[in-house]
C-alpha atoms as a PDB file:
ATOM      1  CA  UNK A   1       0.718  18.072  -1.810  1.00  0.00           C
ATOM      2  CA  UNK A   2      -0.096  14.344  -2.534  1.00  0.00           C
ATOM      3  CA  UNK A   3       0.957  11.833   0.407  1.00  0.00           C
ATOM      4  CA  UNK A   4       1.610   8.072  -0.895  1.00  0.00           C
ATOM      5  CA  UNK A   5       0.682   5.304   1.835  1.00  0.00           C
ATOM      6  CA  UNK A   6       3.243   2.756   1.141  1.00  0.00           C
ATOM      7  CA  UNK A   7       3.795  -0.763   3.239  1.00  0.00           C
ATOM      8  CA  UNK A   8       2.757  -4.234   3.016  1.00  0.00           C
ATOM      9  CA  UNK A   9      -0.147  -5.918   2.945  1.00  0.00           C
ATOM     10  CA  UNK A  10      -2.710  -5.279   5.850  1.00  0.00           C
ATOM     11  CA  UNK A  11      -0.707  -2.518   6.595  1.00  0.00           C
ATOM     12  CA  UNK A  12      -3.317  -0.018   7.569  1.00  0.00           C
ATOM     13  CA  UNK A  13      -2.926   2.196   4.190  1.00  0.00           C
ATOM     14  CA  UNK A  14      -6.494   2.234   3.620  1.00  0.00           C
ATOM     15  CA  UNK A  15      -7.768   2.652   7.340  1.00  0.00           C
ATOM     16  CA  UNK A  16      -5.533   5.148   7.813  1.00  0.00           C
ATOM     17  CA  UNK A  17      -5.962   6.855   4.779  1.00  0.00           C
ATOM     18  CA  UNK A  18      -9.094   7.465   5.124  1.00  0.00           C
ATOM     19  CA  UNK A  19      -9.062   9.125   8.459  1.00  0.00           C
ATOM     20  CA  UNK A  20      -5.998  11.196   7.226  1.00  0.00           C
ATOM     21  CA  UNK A  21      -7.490  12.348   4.641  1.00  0.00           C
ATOM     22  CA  UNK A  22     -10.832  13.408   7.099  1.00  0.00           C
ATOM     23  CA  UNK A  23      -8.517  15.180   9.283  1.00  0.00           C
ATOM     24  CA  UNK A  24      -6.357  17.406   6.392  1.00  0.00           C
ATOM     25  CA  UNK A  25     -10.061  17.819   4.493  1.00  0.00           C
ATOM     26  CA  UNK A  26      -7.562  16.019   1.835  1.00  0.00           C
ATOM     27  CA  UNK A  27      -9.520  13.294  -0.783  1.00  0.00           C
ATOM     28  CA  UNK A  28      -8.295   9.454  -0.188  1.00  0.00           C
ATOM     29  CA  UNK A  29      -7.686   7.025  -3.039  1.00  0.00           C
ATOM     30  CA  UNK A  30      -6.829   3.738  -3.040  1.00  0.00           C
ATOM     31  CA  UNK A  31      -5.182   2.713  -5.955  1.00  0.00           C
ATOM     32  CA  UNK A  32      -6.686  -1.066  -5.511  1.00  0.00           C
ATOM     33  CA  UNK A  33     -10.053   0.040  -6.248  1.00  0.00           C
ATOM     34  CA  UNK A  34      -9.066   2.979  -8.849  1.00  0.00           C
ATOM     35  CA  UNK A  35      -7.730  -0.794 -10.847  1.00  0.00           C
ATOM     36  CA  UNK A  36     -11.020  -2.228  -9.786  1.00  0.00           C
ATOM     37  CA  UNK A  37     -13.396   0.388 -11.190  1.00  0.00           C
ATOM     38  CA  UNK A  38     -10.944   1.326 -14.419  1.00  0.00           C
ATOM     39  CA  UNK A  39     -10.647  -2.729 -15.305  1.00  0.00           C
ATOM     40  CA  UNK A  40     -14.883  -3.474 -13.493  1.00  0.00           C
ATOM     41  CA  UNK A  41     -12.769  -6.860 -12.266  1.00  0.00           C
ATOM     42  CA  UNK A  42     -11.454  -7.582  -8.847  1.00  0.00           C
ATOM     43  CA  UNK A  43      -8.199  -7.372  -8.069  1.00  0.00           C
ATOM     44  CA  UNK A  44      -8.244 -11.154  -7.576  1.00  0.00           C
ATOM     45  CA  UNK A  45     -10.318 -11.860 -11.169  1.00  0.00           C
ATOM     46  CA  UNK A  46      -7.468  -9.896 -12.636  1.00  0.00           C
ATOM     47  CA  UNK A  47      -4.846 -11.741 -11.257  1.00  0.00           C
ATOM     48  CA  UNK A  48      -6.675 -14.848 -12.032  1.00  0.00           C
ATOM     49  CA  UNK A  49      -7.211 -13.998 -15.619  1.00  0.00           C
ATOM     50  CA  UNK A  50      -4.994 -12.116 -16.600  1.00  0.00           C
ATOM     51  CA  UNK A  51      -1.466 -13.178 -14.222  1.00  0.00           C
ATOM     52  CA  UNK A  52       0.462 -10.718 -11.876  1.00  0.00           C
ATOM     53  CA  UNK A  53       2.212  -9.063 -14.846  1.00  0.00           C
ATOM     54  CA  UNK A  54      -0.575  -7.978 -16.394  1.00  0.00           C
ATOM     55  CA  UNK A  55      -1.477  -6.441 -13.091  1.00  0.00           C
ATOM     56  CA  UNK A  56       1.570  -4.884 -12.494  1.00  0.00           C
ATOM     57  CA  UNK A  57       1.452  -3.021 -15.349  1.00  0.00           C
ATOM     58  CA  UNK A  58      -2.145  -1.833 -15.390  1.00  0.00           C
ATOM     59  CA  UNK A  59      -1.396  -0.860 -12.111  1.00  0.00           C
ATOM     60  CA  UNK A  60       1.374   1.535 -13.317  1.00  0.00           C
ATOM     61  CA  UNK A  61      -0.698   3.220 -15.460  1.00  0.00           C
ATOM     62  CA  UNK A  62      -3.347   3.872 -12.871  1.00  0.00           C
ATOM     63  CA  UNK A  63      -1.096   5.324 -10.584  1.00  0.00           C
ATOM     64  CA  UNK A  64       0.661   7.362 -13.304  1.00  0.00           C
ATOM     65  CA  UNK A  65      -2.731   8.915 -14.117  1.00  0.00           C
ATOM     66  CA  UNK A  66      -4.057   9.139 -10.196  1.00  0.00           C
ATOM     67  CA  UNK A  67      -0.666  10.989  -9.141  1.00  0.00           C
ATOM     68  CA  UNK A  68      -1.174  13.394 -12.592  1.00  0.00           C
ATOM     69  CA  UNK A  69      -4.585  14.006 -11.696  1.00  0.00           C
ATOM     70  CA  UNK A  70      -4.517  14.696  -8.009  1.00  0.00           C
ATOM     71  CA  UNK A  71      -3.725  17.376  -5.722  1.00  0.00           C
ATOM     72  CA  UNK A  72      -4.640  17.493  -1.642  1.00  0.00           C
ATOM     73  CA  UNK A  73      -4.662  13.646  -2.284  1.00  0.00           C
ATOM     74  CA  UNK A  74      -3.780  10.400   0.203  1.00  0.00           C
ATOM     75  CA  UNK A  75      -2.630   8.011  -2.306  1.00  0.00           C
ATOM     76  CA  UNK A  76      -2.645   4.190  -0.602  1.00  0.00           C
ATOM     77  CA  UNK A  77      -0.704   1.655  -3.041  1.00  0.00           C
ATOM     78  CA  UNK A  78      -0.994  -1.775  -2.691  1.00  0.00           C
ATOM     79  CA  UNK A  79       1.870  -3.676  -1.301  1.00  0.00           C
ATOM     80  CA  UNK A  80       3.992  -4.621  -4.247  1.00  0.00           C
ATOM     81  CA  UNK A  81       3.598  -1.363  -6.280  1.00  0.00           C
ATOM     82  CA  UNK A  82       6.907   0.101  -5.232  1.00  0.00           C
ATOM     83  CA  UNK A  83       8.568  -2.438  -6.159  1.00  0.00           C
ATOM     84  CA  UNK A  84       8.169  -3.302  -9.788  1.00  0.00           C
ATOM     85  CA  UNK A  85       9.184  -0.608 -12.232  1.00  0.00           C
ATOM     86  CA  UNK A  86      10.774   2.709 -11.153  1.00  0.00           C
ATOM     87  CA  UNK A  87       8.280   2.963  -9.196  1.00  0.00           C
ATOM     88  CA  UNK A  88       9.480   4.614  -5.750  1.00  0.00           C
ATOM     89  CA  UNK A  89      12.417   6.624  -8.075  1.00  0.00           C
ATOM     90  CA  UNK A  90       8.845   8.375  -9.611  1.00  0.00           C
ATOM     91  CA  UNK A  91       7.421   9.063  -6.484  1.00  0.00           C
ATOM     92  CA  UNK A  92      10.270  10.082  -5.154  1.00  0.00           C
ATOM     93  CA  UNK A  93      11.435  12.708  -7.952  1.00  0.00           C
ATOM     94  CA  UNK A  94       7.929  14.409  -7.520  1.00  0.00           C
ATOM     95  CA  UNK A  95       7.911  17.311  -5.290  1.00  0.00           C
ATOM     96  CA  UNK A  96       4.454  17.281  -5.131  1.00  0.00           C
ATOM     97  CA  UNK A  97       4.473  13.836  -3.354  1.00  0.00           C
ATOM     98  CA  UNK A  98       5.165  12.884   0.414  1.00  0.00           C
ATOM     99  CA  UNK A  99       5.729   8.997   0.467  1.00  0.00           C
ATOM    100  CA  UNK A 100       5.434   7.308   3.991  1.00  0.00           C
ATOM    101  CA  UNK A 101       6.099   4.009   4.909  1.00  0.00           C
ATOM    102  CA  UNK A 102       3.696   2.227   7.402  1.00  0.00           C
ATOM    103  CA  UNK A 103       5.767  -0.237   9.175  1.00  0.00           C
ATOM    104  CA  UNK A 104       3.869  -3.040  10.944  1.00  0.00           C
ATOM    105  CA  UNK A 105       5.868  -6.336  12.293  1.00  0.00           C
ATOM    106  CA  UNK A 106       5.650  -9.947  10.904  1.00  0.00           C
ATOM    107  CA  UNK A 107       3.217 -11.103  13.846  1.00  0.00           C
ATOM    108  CA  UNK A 108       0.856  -8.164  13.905  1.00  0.00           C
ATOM    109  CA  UNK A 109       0.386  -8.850   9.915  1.00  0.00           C
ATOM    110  CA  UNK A 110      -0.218 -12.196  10.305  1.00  0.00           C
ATOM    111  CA  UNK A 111      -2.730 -11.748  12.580  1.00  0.00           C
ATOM    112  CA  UNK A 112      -4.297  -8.906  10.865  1.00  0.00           C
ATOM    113  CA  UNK A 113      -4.370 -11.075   7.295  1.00  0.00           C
ATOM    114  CA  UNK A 114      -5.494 -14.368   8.997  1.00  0.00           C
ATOM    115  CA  UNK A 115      -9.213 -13.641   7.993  1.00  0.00           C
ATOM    116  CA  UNK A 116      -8.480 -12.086   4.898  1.00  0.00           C
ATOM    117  CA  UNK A 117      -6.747 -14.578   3.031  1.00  0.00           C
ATOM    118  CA  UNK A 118      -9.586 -15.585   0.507  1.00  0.00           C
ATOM    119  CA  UNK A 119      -9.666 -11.674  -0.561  1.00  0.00           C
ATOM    120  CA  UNK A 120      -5.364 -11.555  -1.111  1.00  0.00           C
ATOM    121  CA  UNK A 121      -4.817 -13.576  -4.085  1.00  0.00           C
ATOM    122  CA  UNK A 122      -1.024 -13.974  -3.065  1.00  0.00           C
ATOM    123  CA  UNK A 123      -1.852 -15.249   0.251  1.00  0.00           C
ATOM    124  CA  UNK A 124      -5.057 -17.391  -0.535  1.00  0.00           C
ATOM    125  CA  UNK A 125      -3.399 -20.374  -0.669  1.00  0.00           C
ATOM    126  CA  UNK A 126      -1.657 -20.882   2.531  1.00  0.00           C
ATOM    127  CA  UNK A 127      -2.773 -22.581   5.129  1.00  0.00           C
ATOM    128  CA  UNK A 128      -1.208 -22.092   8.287  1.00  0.00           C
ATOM    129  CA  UNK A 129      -0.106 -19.217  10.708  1.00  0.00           C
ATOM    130  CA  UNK A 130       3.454 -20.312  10.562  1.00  0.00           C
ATOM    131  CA  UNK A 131       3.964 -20.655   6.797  1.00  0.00           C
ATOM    132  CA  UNK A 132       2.046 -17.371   6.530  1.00  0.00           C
ATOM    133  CA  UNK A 133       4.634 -15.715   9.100  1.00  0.00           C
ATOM    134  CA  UNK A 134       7.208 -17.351   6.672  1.00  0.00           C
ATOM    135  CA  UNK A 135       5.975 -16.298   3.583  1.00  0.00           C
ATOM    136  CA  UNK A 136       5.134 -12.341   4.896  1.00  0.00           C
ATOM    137  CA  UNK A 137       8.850 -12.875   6.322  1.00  0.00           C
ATOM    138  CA  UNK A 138      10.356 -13.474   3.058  1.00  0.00           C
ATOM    139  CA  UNK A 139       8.421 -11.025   1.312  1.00  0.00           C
ATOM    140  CA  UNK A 140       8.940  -8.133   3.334  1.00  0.00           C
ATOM    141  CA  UNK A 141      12.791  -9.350   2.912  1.00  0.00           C
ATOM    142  CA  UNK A 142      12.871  -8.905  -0.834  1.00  0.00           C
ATOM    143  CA  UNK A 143      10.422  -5.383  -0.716  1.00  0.00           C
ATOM    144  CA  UNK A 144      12.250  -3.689   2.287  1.00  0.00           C
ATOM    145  CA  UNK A 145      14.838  -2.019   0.634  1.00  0.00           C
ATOM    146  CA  UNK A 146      11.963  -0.193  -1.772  1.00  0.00           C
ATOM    147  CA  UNK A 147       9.676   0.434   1.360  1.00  0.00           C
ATOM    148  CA  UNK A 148      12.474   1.853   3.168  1.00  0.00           C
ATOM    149  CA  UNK A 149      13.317   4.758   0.667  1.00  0.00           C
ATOM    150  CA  UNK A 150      10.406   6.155   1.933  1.00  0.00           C
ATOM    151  CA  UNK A 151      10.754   9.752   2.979  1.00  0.00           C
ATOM    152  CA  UNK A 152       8.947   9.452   6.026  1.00  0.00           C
ATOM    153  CA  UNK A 153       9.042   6.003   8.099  1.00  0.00           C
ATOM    154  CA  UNK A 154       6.620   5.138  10.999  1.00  0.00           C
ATOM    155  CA  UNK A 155       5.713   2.221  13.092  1.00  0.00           C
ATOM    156  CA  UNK A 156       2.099   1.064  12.333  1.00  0.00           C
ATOM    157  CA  UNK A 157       1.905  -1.331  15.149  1.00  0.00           C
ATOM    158  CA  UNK A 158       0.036   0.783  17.116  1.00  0.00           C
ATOM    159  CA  UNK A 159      -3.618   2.645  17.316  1.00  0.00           C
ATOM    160  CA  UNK A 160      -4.607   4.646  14.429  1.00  0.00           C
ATOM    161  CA  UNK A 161      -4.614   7.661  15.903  1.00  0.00           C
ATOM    162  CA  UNK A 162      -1.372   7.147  17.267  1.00  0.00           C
ATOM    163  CA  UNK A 163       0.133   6.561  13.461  1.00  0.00           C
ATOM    164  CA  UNK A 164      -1.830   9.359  12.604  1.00  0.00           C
ATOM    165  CA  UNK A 165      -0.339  11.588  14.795  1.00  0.00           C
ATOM    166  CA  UNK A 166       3.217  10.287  14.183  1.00  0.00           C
ATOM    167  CA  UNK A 167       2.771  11.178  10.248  1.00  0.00           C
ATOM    168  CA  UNK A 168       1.296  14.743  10.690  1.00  0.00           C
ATOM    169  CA  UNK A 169       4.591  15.614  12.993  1.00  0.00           C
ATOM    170  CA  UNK A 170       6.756  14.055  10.812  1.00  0.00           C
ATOM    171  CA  UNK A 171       5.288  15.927   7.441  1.00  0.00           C
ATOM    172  CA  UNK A 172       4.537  18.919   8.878  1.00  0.00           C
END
């Protein structure tokens, strides 16, 4: 089995990825850096080269060959990748796949992203906390409903381990 990290931005995916995969002697990929080492650009080069579409769609095709190739494997997408294509109906269909949603509130992100702005390429340019709590606000508006089909849903507020611990009794 294959479980897909899913939520926004800052998230946790990758944090907690990594220690889930430790604990279920699973492998951890994040699909950022699969795109980084595939394209040898940064996620924010190929934005800035290339635009978001371009990204999108490379970013399909990595995940269509990471989820083919992978077994015992924490997949962590990046924030937007359910949402553009059929993405989550893909994941979803697979019975090899577990996808869980890592809920974290609008003030908890903002303070986890303040001091990694000039590494997000669609948060680089704001400037303040409250426009950043607006624009994370609006954003998690338009992705929720594709977050939310998520098989398994927790609240990633907390510690790590506690997340952790919520997953592993929800999946197994």
């Amino acid at each position: 089995m294959n479980i897909v990290l899913i939520g926004y931005m800052a998230s946790g995916k990758s944090k907690i990825g990594v220690e889930l995969a430790k604990m279920l002697n699973y492998t951890f990929q994040d699909l950022d850096n699969v795109i980084e080492r595939g394209e040898d650009k940064t996620i924010k080069e190929i934005f800035s080269d290339s635009g978001e579409l371009y990204f999108r769609k490379k970013e399909k095709e990595y995940l269509d060959l990471l989820v083919k190739n992978s077994s015992n494997t924490i997949i962590s997408l990046g924030g937007g990748t359910p949402c553009y294509y059929d993405t989550m109906e893909r994941l979803l269909a697979n019975k090899e796949i577990k996808t869980v949603y890592l809920n974290v509130s609008i003030p908890v992100l903002v303070n986890r992203l303040n001091n990694e702005k000039s590494k997000r390429p669609l948060i680089s340019h704001i400037k303040t906390d409250d426009l950043l709590m607006e624009f994370i606000g609006k954003h998690l508006f338009e992705r929720a409903s594709y977050y939310n089909m998520s098989e398994v849903k927790i609240n990633a507020n907390g510690k790590i381990e506690d997340i952790i611990e919520d997953i592993l009794l929800q999946l197994f």
